[in-house]
PDB file of N, CA and C in Angstrom:
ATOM      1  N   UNK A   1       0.848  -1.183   0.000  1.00  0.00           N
ATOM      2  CA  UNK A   1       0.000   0.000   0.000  1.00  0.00           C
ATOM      3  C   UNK A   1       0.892   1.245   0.000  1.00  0.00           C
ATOM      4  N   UNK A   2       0.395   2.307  -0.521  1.00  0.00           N
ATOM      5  CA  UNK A   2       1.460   3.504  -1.038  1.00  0.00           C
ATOM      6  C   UNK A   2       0.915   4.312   0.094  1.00  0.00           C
ATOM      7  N   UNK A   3       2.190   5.151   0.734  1.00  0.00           N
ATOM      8  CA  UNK A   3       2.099   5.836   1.821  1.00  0.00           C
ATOM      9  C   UNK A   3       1.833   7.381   0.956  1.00  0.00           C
ATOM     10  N   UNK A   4       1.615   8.221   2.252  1.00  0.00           N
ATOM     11  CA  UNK A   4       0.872   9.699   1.766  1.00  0.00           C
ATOM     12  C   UNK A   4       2.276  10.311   2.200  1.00  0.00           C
ATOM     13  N   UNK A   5       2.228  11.192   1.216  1.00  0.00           N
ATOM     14  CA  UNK A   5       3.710  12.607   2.029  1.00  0.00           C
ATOM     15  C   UNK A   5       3.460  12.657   3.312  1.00  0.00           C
ATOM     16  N   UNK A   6       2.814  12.906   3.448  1.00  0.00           N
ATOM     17  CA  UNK A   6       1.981  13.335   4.921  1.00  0.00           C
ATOM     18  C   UNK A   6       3.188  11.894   6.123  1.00  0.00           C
ATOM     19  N   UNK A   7       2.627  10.646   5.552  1.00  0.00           N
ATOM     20  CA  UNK A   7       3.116   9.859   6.378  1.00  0.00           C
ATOM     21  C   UNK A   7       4.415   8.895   6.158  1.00  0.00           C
ATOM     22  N   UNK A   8       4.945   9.485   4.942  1.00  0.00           N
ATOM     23  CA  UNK A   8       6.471   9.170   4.480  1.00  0.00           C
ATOM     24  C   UNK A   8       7.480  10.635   5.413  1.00  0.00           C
ATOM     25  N   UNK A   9       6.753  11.671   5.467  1.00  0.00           N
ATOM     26  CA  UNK A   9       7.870  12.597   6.141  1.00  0.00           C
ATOM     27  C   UNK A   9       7.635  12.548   8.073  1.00  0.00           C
ATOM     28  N   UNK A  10       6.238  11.751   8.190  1.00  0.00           N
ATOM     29  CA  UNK A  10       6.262  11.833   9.633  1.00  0.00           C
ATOM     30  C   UNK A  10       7.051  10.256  10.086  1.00  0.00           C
ATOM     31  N   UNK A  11       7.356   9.548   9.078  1.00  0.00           N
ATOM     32  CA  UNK A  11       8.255   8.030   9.979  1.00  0.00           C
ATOM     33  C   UNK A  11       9.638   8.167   9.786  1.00  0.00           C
ATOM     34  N   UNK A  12       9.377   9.213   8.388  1.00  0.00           N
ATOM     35  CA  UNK A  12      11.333   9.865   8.721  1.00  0.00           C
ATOM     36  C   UNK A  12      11.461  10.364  10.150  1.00  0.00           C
ATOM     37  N   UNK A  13      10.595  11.131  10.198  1.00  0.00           N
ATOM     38  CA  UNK A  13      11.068  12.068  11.806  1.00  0.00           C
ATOM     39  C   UNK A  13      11.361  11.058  12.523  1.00  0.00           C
ATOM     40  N   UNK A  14      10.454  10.460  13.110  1.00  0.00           N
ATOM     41  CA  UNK A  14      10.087   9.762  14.165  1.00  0.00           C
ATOM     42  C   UNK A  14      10.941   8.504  14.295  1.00  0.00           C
ATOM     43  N   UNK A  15      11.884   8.178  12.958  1.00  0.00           N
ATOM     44  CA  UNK A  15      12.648   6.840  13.120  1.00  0.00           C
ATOM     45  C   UNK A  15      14.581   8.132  13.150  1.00  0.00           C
ATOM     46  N   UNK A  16      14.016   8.743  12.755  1.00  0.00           N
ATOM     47  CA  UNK A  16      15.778   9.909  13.101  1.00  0.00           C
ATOM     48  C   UNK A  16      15.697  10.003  14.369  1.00  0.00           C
ATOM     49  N   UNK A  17      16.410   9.124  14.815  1.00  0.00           N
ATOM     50  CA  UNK A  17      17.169   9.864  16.266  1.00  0.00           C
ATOM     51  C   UNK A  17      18.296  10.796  16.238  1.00  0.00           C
ATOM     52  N   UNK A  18      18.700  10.804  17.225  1.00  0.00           N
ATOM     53  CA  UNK A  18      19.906  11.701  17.699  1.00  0.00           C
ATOM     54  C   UNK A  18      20.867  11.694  16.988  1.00  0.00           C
ATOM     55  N   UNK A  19      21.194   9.960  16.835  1.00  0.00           N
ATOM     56  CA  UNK A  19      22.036   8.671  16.198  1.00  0.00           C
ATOM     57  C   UNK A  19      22.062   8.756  14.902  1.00  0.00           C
ATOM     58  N   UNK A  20      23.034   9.303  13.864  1.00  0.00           N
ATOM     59  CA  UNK A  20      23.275   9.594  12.622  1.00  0.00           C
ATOM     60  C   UNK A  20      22.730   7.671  11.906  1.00  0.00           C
ATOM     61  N   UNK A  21      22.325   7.873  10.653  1.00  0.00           N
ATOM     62  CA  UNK A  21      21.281   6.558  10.702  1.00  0.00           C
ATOM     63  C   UNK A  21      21.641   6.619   8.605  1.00  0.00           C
ATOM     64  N   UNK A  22      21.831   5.423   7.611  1.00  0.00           N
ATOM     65  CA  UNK A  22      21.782   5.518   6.625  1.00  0.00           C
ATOM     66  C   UNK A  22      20.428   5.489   6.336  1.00  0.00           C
ATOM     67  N   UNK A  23      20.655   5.760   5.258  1.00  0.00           N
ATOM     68  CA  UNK A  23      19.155   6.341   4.238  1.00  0.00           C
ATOM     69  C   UNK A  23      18.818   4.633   3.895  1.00  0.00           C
ATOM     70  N   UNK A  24      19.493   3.574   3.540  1.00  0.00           N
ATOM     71  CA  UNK A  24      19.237   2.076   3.944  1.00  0.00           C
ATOM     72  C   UNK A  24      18.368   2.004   5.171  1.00  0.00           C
ATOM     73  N   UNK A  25      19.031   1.867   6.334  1.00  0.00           N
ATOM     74  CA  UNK A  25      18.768   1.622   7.383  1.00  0.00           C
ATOM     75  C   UNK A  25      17.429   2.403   7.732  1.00  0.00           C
ATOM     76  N   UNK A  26      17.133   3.525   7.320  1.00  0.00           N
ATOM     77  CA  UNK A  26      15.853   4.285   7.249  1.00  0.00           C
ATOM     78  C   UNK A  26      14.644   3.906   6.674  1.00  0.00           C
ATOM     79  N   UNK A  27      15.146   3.081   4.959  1.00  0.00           N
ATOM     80  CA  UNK A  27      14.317   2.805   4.203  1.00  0.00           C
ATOM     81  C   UNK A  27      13.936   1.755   4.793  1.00  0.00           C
ATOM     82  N   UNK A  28      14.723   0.706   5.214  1.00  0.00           N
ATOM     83  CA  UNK A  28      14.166  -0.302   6.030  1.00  0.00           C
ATOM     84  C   UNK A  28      12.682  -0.128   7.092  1.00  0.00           C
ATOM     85  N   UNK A  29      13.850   0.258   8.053  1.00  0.00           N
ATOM     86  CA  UNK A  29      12.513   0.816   9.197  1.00  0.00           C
ATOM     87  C   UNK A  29      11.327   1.547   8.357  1.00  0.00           C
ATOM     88  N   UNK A  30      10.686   2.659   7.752  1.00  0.00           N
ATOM     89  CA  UNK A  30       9.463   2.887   7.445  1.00  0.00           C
ATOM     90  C   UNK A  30       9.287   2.097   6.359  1.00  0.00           C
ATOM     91  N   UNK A  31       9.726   1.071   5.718  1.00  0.00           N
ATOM     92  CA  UNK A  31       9.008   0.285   4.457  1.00  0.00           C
ATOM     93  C   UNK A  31       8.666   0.965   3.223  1.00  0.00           C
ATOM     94  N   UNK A  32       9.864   1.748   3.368  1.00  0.00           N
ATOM     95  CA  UNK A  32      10.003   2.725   2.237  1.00  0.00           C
ATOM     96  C   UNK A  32      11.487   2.215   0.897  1.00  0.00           C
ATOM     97  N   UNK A  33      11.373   2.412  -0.330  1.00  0.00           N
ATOM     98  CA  UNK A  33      12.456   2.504  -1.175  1.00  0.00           C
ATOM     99  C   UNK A  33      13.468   3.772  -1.037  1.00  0.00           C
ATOM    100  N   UNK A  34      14.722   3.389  -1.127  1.00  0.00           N
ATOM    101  CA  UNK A  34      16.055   3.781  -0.702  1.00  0.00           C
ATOM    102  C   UNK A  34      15.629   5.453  -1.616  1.00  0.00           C
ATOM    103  N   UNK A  35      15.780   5.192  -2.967  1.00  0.00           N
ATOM    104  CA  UNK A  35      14.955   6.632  -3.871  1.00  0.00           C
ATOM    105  C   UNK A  35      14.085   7.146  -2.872  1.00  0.00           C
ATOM    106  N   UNK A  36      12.689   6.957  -2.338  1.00  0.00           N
ATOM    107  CA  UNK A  36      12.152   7.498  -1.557  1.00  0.00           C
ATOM    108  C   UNK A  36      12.447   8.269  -0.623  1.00  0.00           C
ATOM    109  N   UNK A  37      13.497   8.178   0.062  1.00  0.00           N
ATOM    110  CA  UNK A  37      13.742   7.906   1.809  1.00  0.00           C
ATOM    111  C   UNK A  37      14.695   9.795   1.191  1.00  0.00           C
ATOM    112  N   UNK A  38      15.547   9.026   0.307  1.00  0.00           N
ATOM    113  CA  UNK A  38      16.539   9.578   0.002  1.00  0.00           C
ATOM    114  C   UNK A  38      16.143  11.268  -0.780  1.00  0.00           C
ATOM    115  N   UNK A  39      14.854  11.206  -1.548  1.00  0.00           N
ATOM    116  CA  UNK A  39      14.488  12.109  -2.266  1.00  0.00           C
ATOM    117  C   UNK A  39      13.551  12.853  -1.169  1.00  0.00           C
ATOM    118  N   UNK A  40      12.903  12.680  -0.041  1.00  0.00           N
ATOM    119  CA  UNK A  40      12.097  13.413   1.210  1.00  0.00           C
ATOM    120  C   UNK A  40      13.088  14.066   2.091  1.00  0.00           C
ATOM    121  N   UNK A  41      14.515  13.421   2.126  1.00  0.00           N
ATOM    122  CA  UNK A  41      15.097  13.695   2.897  1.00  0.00           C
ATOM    123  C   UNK A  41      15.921  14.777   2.430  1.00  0.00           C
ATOM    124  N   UNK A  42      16.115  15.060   1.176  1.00  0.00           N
ATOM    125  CA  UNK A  42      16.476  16.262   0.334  1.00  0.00           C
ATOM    126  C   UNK A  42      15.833  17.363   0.523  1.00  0.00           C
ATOM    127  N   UNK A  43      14.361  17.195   0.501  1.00  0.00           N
ATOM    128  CA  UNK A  43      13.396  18.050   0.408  1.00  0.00           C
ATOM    129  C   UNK A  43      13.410  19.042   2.006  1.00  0.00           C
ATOM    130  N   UNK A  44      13.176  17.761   2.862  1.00  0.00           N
ATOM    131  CA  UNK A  44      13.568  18.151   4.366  1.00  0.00           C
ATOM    132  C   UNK A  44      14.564  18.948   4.816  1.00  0.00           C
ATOM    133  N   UNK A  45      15.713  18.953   4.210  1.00  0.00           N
ATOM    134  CA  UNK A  45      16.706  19.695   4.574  1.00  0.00           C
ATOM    135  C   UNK A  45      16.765  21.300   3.687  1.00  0.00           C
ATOM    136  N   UNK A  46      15.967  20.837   2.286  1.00  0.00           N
ATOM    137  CA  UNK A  46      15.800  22.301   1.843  1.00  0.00           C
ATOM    138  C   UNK A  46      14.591  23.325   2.611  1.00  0.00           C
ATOM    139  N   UNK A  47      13.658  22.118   2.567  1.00  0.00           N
ATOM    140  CA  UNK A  47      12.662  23.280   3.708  1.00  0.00           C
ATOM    141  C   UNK A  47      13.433  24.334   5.193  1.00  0.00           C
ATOM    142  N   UNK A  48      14.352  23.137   5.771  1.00  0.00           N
ATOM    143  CA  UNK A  48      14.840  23.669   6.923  1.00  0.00           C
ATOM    144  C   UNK A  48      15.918  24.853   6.138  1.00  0.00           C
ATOM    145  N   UNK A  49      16.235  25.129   5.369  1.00  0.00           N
ATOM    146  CA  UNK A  49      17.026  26.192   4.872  1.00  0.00           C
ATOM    147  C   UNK A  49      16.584  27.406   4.633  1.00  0.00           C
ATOM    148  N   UNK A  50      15.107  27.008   4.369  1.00  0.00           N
ATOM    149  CA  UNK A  50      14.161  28.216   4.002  1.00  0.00           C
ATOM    150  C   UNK A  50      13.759  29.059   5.196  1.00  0.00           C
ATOM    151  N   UNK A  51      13.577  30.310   4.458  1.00  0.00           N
ATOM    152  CA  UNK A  51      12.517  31.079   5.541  1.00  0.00           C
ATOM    153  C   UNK A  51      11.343  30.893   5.975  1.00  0.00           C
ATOM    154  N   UNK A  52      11.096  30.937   7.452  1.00  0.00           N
ATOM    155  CA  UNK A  52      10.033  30.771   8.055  1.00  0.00           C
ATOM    156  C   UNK A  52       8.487  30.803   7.260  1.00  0.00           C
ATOM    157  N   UNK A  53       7.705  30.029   6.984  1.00  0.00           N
ATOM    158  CA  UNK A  53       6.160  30.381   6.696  1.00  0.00           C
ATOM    159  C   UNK A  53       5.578  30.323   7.988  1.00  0.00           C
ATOM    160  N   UNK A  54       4.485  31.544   8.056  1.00  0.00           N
ATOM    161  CA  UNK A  54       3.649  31.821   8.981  1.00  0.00           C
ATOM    162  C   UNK A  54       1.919  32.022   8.870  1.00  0.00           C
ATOM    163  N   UNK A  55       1.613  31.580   9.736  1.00  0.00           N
ATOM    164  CA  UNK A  55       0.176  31.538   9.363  1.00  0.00           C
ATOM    165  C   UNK A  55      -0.223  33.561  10.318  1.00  0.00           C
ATOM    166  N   UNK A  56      -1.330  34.114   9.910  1.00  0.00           N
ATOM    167  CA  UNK A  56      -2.125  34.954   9.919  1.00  0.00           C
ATOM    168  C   UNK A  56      -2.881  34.792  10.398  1.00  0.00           C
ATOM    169  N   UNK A  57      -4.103  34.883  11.362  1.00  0.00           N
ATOM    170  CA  UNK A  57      -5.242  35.230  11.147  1.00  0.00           C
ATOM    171  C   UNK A  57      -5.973  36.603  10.936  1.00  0.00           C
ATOM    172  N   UNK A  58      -6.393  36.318   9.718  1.00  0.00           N
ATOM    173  CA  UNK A  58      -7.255  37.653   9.423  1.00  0.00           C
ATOM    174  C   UNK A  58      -8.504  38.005   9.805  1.00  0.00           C
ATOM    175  N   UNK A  59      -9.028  36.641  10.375  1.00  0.00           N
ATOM    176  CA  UNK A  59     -10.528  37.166  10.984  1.00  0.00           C
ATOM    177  C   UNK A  59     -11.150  35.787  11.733  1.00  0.00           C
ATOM    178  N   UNK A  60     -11.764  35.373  11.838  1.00  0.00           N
ATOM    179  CA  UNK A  60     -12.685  34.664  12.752  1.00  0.00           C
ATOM    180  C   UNK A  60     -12.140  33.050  11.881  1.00  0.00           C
ATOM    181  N   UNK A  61     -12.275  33.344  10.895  1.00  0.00           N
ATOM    182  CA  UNK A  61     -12.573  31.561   9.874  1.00  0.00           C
ATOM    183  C   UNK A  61     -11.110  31.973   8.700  1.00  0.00           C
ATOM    184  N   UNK A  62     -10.891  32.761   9.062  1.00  0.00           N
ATOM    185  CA  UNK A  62      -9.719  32.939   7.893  1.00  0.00           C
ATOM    186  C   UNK A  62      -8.436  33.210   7.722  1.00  0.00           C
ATOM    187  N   UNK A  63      -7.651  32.198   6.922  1.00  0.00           N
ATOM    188  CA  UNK A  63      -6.154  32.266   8.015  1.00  0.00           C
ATOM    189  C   UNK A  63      -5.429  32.714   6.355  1.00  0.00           C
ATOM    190  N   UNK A  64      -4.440  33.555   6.878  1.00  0.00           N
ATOM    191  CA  UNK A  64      -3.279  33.951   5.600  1.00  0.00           C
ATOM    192  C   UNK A  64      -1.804  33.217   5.752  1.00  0.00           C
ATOM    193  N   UNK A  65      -1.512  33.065   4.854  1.00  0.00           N
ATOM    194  CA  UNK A  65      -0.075  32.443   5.059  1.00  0.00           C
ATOM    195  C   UNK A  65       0.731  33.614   4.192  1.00  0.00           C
ATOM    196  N   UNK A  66       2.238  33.226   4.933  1.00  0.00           N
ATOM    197  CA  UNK A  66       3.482  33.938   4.107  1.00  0.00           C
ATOM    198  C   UNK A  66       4.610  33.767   4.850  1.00  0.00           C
ATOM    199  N   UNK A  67       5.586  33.902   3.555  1.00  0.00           N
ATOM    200  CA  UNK A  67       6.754  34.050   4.035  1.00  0.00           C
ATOM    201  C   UNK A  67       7.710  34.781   4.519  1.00  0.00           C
ATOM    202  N   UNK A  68       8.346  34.859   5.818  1.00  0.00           N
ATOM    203  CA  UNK A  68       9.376  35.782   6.023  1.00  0.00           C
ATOM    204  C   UNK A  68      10.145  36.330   4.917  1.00  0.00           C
ATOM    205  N   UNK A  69      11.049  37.350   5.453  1.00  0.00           N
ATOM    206  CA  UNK A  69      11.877  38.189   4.291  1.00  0.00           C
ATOM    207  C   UNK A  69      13.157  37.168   4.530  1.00  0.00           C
ATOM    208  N   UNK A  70      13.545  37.316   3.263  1.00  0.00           N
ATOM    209  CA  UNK A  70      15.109  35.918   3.006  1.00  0.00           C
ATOM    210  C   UNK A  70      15.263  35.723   1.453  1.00  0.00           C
ATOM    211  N   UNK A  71      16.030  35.041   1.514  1.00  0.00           N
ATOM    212  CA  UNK A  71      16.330  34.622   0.525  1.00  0.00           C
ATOM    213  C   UNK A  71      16.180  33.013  -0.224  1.00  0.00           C
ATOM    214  N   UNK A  72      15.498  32.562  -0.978  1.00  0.00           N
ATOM    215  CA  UNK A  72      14.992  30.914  -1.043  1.00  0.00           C
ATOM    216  C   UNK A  72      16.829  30.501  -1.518  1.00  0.00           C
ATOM    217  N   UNK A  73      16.791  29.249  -0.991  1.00  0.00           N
ATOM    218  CA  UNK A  73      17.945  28.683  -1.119  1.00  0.00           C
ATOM    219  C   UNK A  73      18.101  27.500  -2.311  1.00  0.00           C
ATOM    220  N   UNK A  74      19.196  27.375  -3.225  1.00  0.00           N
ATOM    221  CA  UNK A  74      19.288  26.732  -4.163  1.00  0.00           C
ATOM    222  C   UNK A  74      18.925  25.285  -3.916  1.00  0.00           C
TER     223      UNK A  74
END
């Protein structure tokens, strides 16, 4: 059964410990392909490079998003 982004980037977290860990040894534990593990975990580290997104609220039911001032990273 094919996992959701949603729950391919939450068993990365949750199987990264402290303990530096191969992208093997990762793919293993969530029952994920090595490409997989390896291509989220790219993504993960570019998000953390980026500037902050923040949510808004503009009113009762309505939320704004945006990004801090920065620069997006290659």
């Amino acid at each position: 059964m094919r996992k959701s982004p949603d729950e391919i980037v939450r068993a990365i977290m949750v199987a990264l410990g402290s303990e530096p860990r191969t992208i093997d040894a990762l793919a293993d534990e969530i029952g994920s392909s090595w490409a997989t593990v390896w291509k989220y975990l790219e993504l993960i580290d570019w998000i953390q490079s980026c500037p902050r997104v923040g949510r808004v609220q503009a009113g009762k039911r309505i939320e704004l998003w945006r990004r801090e001032w920065g620069k997006l990273p290659r």
